[in-house]
Protein backbone atom coordinates (compact mmCIF):
# COMPACT_ATOMS: atom_id res chain seq x y z
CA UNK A 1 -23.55 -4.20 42.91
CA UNK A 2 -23.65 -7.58 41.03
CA UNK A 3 -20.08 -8.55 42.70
CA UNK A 4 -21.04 -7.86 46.06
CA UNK A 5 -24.71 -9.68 45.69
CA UNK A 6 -22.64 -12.93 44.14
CA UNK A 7 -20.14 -12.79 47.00
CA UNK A 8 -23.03 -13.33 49.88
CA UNK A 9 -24.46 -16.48 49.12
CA UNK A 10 -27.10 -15.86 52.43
CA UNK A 11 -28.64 -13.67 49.72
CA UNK A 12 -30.29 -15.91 47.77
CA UNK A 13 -34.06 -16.64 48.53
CA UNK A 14 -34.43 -20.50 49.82
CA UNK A 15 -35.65 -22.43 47.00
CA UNK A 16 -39.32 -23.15 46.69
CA UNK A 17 -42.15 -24.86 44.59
CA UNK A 18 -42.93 -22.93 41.84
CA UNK A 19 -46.68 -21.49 42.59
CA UNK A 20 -49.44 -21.26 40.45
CA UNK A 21 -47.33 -24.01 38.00
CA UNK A 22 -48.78 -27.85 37.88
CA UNK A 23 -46.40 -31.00 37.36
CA UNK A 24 -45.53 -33.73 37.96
CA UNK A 25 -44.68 -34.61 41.73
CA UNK A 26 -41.30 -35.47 41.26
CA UNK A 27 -40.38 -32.18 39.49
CA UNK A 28 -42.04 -30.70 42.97
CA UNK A 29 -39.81 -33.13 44.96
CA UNK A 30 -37.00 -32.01 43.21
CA UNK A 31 -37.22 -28.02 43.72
CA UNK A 32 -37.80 -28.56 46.91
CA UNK A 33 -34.73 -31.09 47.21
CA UNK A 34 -31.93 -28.46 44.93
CA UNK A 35 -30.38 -26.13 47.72
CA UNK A 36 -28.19 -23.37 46.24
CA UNK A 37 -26.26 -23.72 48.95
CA UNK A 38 -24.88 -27.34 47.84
CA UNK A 39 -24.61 -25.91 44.38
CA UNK A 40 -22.42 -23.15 45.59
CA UNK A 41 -20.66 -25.73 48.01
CA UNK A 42 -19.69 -27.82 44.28
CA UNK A 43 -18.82 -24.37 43.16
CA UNK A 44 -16.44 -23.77 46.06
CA UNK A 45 -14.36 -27.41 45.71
CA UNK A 46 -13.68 -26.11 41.92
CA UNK A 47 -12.33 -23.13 42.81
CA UNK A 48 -9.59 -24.58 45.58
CA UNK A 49 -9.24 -27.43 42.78
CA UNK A 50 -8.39 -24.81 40.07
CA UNK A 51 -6.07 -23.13 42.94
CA UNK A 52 -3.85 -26.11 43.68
CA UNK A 53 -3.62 -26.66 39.59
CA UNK A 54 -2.51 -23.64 38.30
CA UNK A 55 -5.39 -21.18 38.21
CA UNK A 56 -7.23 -23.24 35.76
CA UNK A 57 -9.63 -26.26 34.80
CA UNK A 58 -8.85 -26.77 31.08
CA UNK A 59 -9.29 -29.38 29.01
CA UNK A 60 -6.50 -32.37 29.70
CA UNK A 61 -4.65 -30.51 32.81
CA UNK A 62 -4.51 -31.80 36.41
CA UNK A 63 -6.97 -28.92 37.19
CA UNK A 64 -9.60 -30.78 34.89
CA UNK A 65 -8.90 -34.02 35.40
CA UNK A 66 -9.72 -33.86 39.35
CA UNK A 67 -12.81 -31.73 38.39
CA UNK A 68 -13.63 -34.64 36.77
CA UNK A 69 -12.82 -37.05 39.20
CA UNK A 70 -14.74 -34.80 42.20
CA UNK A 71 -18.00 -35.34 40.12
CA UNK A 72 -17.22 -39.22 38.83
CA UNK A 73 -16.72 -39.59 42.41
CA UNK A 74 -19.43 -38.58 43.99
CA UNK A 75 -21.66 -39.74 41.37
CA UNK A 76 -20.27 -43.03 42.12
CA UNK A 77 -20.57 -42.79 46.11
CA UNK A 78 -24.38 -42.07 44.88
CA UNK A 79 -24.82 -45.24 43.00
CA UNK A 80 -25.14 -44.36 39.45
CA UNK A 81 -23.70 -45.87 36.62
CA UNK A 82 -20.40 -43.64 35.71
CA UNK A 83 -18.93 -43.37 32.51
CA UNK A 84 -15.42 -42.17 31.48
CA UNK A 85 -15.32 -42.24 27.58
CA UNK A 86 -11.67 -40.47 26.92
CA UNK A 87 -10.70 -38.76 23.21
CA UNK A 88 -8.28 -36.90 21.61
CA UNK A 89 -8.40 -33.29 20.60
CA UNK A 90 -5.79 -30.31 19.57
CA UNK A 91 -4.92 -28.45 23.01
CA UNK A 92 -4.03 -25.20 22.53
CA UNK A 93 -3.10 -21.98 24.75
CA UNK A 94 -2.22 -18.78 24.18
CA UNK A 95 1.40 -17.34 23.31
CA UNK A 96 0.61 -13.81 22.05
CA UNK A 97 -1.97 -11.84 21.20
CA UNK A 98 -1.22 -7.92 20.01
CA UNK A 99 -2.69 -5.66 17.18
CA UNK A 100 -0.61 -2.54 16.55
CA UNK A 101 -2.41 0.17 14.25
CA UNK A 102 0.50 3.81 14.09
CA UNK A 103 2.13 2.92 17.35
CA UNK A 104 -1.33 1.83 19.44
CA UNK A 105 -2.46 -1.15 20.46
CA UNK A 106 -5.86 -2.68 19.89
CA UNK A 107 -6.86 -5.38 22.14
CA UNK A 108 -7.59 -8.49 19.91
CA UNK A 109 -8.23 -12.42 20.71
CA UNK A 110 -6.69 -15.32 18.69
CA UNK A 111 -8.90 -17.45 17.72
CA UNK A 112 -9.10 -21.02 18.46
CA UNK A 113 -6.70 -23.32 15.84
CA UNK A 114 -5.40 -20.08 14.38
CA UNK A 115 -1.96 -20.42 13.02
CA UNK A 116 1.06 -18.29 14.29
CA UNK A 117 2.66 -15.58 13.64
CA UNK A 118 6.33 -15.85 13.69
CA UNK A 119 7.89 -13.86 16.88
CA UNK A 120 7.25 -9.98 16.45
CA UNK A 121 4.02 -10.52 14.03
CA UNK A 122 3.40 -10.07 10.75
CA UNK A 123 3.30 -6.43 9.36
CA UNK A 124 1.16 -5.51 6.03
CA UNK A 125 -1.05 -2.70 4.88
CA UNK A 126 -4.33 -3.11 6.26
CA UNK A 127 -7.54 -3.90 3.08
CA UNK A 128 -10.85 -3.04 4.64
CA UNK A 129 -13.38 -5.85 3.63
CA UNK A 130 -17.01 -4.43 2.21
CA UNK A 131 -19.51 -4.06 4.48
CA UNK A 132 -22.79 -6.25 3.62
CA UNK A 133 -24.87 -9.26 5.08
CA UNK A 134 -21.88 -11.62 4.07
CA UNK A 135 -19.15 -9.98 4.54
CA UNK A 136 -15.70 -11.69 3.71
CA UNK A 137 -17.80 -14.66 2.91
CA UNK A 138 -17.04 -15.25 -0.99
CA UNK A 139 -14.23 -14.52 -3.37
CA UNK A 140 -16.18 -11.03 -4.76
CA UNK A 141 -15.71 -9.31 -1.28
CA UNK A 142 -12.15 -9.27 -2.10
CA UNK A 143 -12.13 -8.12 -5.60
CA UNK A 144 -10.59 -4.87 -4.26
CA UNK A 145 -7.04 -6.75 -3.59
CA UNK A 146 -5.56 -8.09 -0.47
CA UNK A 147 -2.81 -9.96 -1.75
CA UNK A 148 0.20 -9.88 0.81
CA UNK A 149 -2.19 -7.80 3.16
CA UNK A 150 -3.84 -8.44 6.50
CA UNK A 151 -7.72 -8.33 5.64
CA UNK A 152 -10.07 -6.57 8.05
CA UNK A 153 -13.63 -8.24 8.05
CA UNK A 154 -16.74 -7.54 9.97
CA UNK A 155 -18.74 -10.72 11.74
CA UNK A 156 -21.90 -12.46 10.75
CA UNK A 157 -23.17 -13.60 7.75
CA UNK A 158 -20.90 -17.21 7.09
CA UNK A 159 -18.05 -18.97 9.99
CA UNK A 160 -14.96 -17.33 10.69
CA UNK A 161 -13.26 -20.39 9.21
CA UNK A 162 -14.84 -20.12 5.43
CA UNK A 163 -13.91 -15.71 5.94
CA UNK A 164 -10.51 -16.28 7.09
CA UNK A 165 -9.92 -19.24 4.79
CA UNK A 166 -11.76 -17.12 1.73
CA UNK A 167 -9.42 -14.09 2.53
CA UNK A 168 -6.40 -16.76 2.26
CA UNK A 169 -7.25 -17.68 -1.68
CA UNK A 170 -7.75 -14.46 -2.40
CA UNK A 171 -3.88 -13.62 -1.42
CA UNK A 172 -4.54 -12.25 2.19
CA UNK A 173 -1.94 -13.34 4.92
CA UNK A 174 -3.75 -12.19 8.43
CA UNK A 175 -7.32 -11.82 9.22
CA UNK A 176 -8.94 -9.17 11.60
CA UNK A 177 -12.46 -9.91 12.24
CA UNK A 178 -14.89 -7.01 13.75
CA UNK A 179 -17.78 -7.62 16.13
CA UNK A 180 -21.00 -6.94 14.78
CA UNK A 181 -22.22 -5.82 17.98
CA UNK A 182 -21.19 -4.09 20.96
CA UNK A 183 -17.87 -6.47 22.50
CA UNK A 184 -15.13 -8.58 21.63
CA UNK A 185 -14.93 -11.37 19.45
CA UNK A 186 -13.89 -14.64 21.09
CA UNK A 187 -14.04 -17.17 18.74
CA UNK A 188 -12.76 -20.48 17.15
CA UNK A 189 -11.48 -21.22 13.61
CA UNK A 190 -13.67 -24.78 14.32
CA UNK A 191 -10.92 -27.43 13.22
CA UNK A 192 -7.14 -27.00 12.87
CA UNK A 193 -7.34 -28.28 9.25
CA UNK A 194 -9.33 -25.17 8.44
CA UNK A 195 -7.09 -22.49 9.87
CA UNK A 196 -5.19 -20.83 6.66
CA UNK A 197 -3.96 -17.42 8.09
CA UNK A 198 -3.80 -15.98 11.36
CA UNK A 199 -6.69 -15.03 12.56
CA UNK A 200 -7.89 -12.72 15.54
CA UNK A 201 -10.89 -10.77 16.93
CA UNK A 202 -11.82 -7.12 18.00
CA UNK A 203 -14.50 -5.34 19.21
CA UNK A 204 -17.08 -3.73 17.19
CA UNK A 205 -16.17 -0.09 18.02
CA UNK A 206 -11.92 -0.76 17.62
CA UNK A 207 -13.16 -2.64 14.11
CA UNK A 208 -15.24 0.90 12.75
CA UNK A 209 -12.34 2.87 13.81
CA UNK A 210 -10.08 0.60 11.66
CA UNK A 211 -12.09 0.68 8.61
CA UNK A 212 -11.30 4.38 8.28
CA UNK A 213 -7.21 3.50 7.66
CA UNK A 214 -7.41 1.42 4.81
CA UNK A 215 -3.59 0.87 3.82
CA UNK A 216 -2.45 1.50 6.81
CA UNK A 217 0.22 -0.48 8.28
CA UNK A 218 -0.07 -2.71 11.35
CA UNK A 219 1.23 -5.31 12.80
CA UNK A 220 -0.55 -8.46 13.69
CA UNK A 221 1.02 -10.71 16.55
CA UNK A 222 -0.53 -13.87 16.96
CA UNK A 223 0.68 -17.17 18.55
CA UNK A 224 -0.91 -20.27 20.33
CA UNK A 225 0.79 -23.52 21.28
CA UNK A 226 -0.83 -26.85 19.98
CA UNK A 227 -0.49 -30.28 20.80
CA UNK A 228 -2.15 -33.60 20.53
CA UNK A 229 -3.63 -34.84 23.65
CA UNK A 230 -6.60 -36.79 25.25
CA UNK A 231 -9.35 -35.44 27.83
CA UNK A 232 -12.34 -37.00 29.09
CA UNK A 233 -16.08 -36.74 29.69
CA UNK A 234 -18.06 -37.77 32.38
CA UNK A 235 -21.47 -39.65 31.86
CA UNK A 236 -23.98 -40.86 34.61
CA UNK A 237 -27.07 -42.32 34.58
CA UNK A 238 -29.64 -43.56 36.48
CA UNK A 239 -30.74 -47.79 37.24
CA UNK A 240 -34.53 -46.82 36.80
CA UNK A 241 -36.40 -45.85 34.07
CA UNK A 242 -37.02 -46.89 30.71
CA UNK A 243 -33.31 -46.79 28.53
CA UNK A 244 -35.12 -46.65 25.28
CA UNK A 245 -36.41 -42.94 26.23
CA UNK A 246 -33.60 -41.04 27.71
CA UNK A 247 -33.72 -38.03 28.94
CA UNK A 248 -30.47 -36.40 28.78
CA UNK A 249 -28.66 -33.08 30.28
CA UNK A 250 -25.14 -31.69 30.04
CA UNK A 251 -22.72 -29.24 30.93
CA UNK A 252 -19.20 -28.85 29.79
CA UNK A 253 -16.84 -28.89 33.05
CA UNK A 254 -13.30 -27.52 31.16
CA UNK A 255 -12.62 -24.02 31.32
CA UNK A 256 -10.34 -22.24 29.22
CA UNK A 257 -6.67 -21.97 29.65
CA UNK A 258 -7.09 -18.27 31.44
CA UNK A 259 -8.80 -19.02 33.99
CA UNK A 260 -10.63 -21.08 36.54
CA UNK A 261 -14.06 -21.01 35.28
CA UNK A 262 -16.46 -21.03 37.78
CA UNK A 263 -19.31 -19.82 36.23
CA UNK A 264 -18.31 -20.87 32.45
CA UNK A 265 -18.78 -23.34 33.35
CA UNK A 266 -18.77 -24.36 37.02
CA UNK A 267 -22.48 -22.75 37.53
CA UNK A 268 -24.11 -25.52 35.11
CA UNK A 269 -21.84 -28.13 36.09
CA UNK A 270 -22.80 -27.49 40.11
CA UNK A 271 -26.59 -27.42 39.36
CA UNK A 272 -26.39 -30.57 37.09
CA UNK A 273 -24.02 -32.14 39.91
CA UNK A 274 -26.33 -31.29 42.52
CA UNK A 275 -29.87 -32.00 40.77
CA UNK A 276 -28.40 -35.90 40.07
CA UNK A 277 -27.51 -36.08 43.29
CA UNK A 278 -31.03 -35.00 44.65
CA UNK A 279 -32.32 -37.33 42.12
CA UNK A 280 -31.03 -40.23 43.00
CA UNK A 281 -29.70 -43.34 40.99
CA UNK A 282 -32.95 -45.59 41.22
CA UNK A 283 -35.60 -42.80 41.16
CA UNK A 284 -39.53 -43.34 40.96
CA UNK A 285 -39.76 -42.51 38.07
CA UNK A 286 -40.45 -44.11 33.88
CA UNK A 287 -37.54 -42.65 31.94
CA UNK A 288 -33.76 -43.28 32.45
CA UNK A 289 -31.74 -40.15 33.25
CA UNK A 290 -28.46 -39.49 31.74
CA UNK A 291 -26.14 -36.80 32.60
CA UNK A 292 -23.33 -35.58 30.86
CA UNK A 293 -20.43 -33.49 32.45
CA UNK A 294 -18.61 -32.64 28.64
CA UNK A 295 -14.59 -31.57 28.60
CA UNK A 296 -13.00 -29.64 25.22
CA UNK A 297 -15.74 -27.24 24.99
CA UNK A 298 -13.41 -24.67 25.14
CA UNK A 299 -11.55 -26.14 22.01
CA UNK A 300 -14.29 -26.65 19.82
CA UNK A 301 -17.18 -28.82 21.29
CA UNK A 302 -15.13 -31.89 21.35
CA UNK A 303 -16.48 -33.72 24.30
CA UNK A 304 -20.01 -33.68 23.42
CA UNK A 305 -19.45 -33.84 19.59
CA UNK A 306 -17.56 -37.26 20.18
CA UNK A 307 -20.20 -38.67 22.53
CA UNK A 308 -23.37 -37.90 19.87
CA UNK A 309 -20.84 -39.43 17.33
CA UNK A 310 -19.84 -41.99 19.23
CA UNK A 311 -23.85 -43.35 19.53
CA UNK A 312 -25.09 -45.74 16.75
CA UNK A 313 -28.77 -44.14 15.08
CA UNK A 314 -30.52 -46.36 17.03
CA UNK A 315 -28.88 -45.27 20.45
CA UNK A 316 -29.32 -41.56 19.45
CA UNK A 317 -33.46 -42.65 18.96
CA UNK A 318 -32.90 -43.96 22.44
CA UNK A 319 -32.55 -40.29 23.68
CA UNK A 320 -35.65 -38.60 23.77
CA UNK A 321 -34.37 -34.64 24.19
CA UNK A 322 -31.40 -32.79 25.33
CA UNK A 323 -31.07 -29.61 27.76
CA UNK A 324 -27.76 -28.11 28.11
CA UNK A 325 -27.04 -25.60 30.57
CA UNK A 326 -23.80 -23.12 30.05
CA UNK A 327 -23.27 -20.52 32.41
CA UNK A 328 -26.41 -19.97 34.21
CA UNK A 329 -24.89 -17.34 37.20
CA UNK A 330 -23.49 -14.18 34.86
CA UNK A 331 -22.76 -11.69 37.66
CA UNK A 332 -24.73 -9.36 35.47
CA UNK A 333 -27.45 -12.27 34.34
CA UNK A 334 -29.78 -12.15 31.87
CA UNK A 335 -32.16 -14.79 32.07
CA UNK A 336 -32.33 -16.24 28.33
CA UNK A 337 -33.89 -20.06 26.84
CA UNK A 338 -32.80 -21.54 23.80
CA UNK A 339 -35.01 -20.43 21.51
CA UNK A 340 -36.56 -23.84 20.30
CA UNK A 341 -39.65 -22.96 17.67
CA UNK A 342 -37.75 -19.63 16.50
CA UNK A 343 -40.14 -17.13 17.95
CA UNK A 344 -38.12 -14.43 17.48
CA UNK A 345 -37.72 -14.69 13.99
CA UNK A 346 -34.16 -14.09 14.17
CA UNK A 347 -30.52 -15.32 13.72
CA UNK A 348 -30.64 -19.28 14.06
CA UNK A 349 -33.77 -21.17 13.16
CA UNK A 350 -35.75 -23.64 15.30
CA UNK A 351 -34.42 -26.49 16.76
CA UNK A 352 -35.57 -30.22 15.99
CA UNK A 353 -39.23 -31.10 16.71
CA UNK A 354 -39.57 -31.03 20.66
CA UNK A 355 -37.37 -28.35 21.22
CA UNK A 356 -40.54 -25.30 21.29
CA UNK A 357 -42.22 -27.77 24.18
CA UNK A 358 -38.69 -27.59 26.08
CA UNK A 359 -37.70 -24.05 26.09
CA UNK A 360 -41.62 -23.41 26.81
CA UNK A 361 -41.33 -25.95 29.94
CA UNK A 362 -38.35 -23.55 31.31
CA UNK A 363 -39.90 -20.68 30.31
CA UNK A 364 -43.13 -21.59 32.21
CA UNK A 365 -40.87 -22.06 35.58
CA UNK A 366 -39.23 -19.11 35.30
CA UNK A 367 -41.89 -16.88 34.42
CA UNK A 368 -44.85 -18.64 36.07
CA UNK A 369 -42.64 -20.15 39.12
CA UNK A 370 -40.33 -17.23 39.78
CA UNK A 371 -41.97 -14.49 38.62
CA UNK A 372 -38.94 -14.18 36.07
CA UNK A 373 -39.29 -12.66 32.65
CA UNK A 374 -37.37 -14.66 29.87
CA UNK A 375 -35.81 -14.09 26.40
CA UNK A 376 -35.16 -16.03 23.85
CA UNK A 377 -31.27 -16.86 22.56
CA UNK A 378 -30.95 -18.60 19.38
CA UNK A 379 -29.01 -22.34 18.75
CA UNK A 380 -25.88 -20.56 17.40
CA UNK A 381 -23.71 -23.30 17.81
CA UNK A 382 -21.93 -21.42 20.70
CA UNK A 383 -22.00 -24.85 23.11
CA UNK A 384 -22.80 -28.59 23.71
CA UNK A 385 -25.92 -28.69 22.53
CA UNK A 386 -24.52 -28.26 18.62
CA UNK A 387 -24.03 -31.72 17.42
CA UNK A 388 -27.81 -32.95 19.58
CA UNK A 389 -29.84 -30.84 17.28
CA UNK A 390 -27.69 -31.61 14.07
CA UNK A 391 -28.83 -35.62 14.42
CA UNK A 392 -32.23 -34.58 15.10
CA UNK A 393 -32.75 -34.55 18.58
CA UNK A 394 -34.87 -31.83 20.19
CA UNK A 395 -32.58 -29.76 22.80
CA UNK A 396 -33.18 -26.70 25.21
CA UNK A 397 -31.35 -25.18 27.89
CA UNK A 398 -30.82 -22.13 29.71
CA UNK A 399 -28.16 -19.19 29.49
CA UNK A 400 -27.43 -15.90 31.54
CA UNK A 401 -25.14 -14.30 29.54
CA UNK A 402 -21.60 -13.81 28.19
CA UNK A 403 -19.70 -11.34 26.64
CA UNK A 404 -23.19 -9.20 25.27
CA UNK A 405 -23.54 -6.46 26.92
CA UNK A 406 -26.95 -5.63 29.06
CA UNK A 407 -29.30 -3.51 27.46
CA UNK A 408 -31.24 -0.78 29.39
CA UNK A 409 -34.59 -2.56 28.74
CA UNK A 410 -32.89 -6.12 30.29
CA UNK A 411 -31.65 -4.14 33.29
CA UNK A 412 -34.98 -2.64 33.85
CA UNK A 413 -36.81 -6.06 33.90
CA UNK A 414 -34.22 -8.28 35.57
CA UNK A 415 -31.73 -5.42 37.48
CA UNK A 416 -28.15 -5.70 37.33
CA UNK A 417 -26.27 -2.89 35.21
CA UNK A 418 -26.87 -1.67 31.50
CA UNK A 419 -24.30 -1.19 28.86
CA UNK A 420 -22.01 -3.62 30.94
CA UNK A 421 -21.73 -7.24 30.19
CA UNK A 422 -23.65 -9.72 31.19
CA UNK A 423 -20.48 -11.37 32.27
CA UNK A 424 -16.99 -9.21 32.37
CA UNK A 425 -14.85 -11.96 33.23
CA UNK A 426 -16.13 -13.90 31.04
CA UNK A 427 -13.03 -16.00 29.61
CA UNK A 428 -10.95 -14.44 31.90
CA UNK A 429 -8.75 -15.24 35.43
CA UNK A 430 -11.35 -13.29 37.04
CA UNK A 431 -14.13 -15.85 36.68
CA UNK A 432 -14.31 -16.75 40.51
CA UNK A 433 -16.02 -17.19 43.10
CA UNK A 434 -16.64 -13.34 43.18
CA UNK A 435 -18.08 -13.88 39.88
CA UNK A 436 -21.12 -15.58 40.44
CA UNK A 437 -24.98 -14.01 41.07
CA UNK A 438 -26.58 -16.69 43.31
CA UNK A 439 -29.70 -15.37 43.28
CA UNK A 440 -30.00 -16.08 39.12
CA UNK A 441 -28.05 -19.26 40.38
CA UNK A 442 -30.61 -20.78 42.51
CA UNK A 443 -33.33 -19.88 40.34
CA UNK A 444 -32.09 -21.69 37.61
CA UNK A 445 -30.84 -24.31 39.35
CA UNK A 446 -34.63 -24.65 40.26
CA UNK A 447 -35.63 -24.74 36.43
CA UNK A 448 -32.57 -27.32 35.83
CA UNK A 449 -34.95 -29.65 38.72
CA UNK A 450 -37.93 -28.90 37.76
CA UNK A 451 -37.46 -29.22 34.02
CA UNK A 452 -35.37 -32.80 34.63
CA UNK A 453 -38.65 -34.02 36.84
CA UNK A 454 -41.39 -33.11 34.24
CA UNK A 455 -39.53 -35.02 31.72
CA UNK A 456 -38.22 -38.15 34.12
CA UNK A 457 -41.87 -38.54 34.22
CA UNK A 458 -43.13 -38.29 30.84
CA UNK A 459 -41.86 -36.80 27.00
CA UNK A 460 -45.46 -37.45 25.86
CA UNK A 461 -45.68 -33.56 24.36
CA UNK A 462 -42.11 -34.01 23.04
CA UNK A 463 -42.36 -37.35 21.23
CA UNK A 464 -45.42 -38.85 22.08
CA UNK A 465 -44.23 -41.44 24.88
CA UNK A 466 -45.98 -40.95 27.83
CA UNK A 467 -45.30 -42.49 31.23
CA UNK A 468 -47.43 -45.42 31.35
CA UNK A 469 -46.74 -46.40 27.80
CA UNK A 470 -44.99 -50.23 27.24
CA UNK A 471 -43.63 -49.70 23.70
CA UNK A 472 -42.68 -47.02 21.81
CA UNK A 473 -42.46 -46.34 17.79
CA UNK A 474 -38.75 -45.54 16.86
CA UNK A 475 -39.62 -45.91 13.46
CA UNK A 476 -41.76 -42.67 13.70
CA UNK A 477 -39.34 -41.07 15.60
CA UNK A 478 -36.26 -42.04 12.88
CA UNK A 479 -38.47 -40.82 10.49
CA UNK A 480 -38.86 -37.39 12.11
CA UNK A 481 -34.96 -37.20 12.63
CA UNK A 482 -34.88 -37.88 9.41
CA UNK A 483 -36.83 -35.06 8.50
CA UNK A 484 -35.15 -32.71 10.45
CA UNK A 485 -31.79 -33.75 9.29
CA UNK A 486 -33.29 -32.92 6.00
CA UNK A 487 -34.44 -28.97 7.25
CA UNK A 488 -31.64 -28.53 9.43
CA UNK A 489 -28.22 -27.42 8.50
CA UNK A 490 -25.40 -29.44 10.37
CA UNK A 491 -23.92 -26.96 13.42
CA UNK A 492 -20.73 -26.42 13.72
CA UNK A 493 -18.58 -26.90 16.34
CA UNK A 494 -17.85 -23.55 17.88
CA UNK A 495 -15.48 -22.24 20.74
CA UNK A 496 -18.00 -21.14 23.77
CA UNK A 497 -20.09 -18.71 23.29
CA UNK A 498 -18.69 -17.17 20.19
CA UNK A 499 -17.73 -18.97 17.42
CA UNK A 500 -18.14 -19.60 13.71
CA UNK A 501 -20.82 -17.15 12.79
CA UNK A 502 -21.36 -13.60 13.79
């Protein structure tokens, strides 16, 4: 039912106002101004650009350097300031990927910077990892022996990297790492220097099954081709506005190797496309707007974790906030916000100061404007937003979904299908055009415009700067940073949606 509504864009309500919701005029303007059509019409010239470049959009092919060059472009035509800041990163794509358990195959995912198997795999008794809150995560879990054996080790509790590189000293020569809950694992080992064995993930219920056949033999087949190369981002910003009080969004534009990516990542590409291009490059309005269109997400959070590197402390003080938007039309969408002050009291903690006032701006449009119930997702690591919060700067965003699957309470509030995933293509050749809900597209490509004009126009609840203000205090706000840097353990650079920790 979710295919068939993506597949007729004529579905999706014409974009409104929000009612009942006060701002700021421009953020009005700008609803008003976002037409999911034109989003879907960005979404459209990335598909036919992934078809002419070999199914995909990945990080240094042809298919990502003319998605880059379609939004530079047109950016450009617009007026803005445009930015190519090129780096270098490990490219790597998959060569095999097979479990065999007694003659059956388990499905299982390499993860990112894994090393190889030689050809045919590696075959070893299989040593079932304890079960507890940290599982695989220090040198005791192992005390039951895994030396020359291919450890099996459930998610959560520390990053795959420090359990597949803990199993390593303790004698292990292939990891297996379980989902904690329902669906695959599709994760990244973070940095090529910390990959030690080969390392691969499985669903939750194939990793329960396994854990029943301790010493078993199996056979783990895992291979990936890496190479050196260089990619690009794309940054834009406006000619208006004050530059020491940037507001800032992003979306990564790369998809992985398997596919074409259209809505991991086309959807928040298109709506941050489209929204600058309503916007304008001199705008009416007091802060500066910078957009960033990141590449290498799929290998790590490269793009973006190069840019907030690249920035000297006081240009980072220069950006007031962050939002981040990373697949926001899941066929079967959810309709979550980054979950800024920790209100749910789970998983990740809060983000830097500011980041409660920006997931409650979104959440205010959706729920107020729309009519939308929203949950909160925690700052996992899982996308661009990672290295933002880790210098101290307050970030929010919105998210419809990956690979979790749909609960019956979620499909009863926002319809769609339970016990299915929110996206099942996700990371796959099948994330088209077919695999798009434009209906959860346009309404959050209304939040994306509304949430960019309320902030154009004043942080004042995020840092204290409002519109009309001549000077700000960057000493208060270093010292805040400061603070947070303090409270706030550094995040790691993940693969999308699923990487270091469970």
């Amino acid at each position: 039912m979710a295919a068939t509504t993506a597949l007729t864009v004529g579905m999706a309500p014409a974009a409104t106002a929000a009612t009942g919701l006060d701002g700021p005029a421009l953020a009005k303007q700008l609803v008003n101004k976002v037409d999911v059509n034109n989003v879907n019409r960005h979404l459209i010239a990335l598909q036919r650009i992934s078809d002419a470049n070999g199914g995909r959009r990945a990080a240094s092919t042809e298919g990502h350097k003319k998605s880059a060059e379609y939004v530079a472009t047109k950016l450009e035509q617009a007026g803005f300031t445009v930015t190519r800041q090129e780096f270098p990163f490990t490219y790597a794509e998959t060569l095999a990927e097979k479990l065999t358990v007694a003659g059956a195959d388990v499905p299982i995912i390499i993860m990112s910077y894994s090393p190889s198997t030689p050809v045919g795999g590696i075959t070893a008794p299989l040593a079932v990892v304890p079960v507890d809150d940290t599982s695989g995560c220090e040198a005791a879990d192992y005390a039951g022996g895994v030396t020359g054996k291919i450890a099996l080790i459930q998610r959560g509790g520390c990053s795959f990297a420090q359990k597949q590189a803990t199993a390593a000293e303790a004698g292990a020569i292939g990891a297996i790492i379980y989902n904690n809950v329902p669906g695959p694992v599709n994760g990244t080992l973070g940095d090529p220097a910390a990959a030690k064995i080969p390392t691969g993930g499985i669903t939750q219920a194939d990793g329960q099954a396994l854990a029943t056949k301790a010493g078993s033999s199996v056979t783990l087949d895992l291979r990936a081709f890496q190479e050196a190369r260089t990619s690009y981002n794309v940054i834009a910003e406006t000619k208006t506005g004050r530059k020491d009080n940037v507001v800032m969004l992003g979306a990564h534009l790369d998809s992985v190797t398997e596919g074409p990516g259209i809505n991991d990542n086309g959807t928040g590409s298109a709506a941050l496309l489209e929204t600058a291009l309503q916007l304008g490059s001199k705008p009416k309005a007091n802060n500066a707007v910078r957009f960033g269109w990141w590449s290498a997400e799929e290998f790590g959070l490269v793009g973006s974790t190069h840019y907030v590197n690249s920035l000297s402390f006081e240009q980072q003080l220069d950006i007031a906030l962050y939002l981040n938007y990373d697949m926001i039309g899941s066929p079967n969408a959810a309709y979550f916000a980054y979950d800024g002050d920790n209100s749910d009291g789970v998983g990740a903690g809060a983000g830097p100061y500011g980041s409660a006032q920006l997931e409650q701006t979104l959440v205010d449009y959706l729920e107020k404007g729309k009519g939308v119930p929203v949950e909160g997702t925690d700052f996992t690591g899982r996308s661009d937003y990672g290295r933002f919060i880790a210098v101290g700067i307050p970030a929010g965003g919105l998210f419809t979904g990956a690979e979790g699957v749909k609960t019956a309470a979620q499909a009863a509030k926002w319809g769609g299908s339970a016990d299915v995933p929110y996206d099942k293509c996700y990371h796959q050749a099948c994330d088209n055009l077919g695999n798009v809900d434009r209906v959860a597209l346009d309404r959050n490509s209304d939040t994306v415009a509304w949430a960019l004009g309320v902030y154009a126009t004043s942080t004042a609840n995020i840092n204290g700067v409002s519109g009309s203000s001549a000077t700000k205090t960057k000493a208060l706000r270093a010292t805040e940073r400061s603070q947070q840097r303090s409270l706030t353990a550094s995040v790691q650079a993940d693969d999308h949606h699923g990487a270091v920790a469970a």
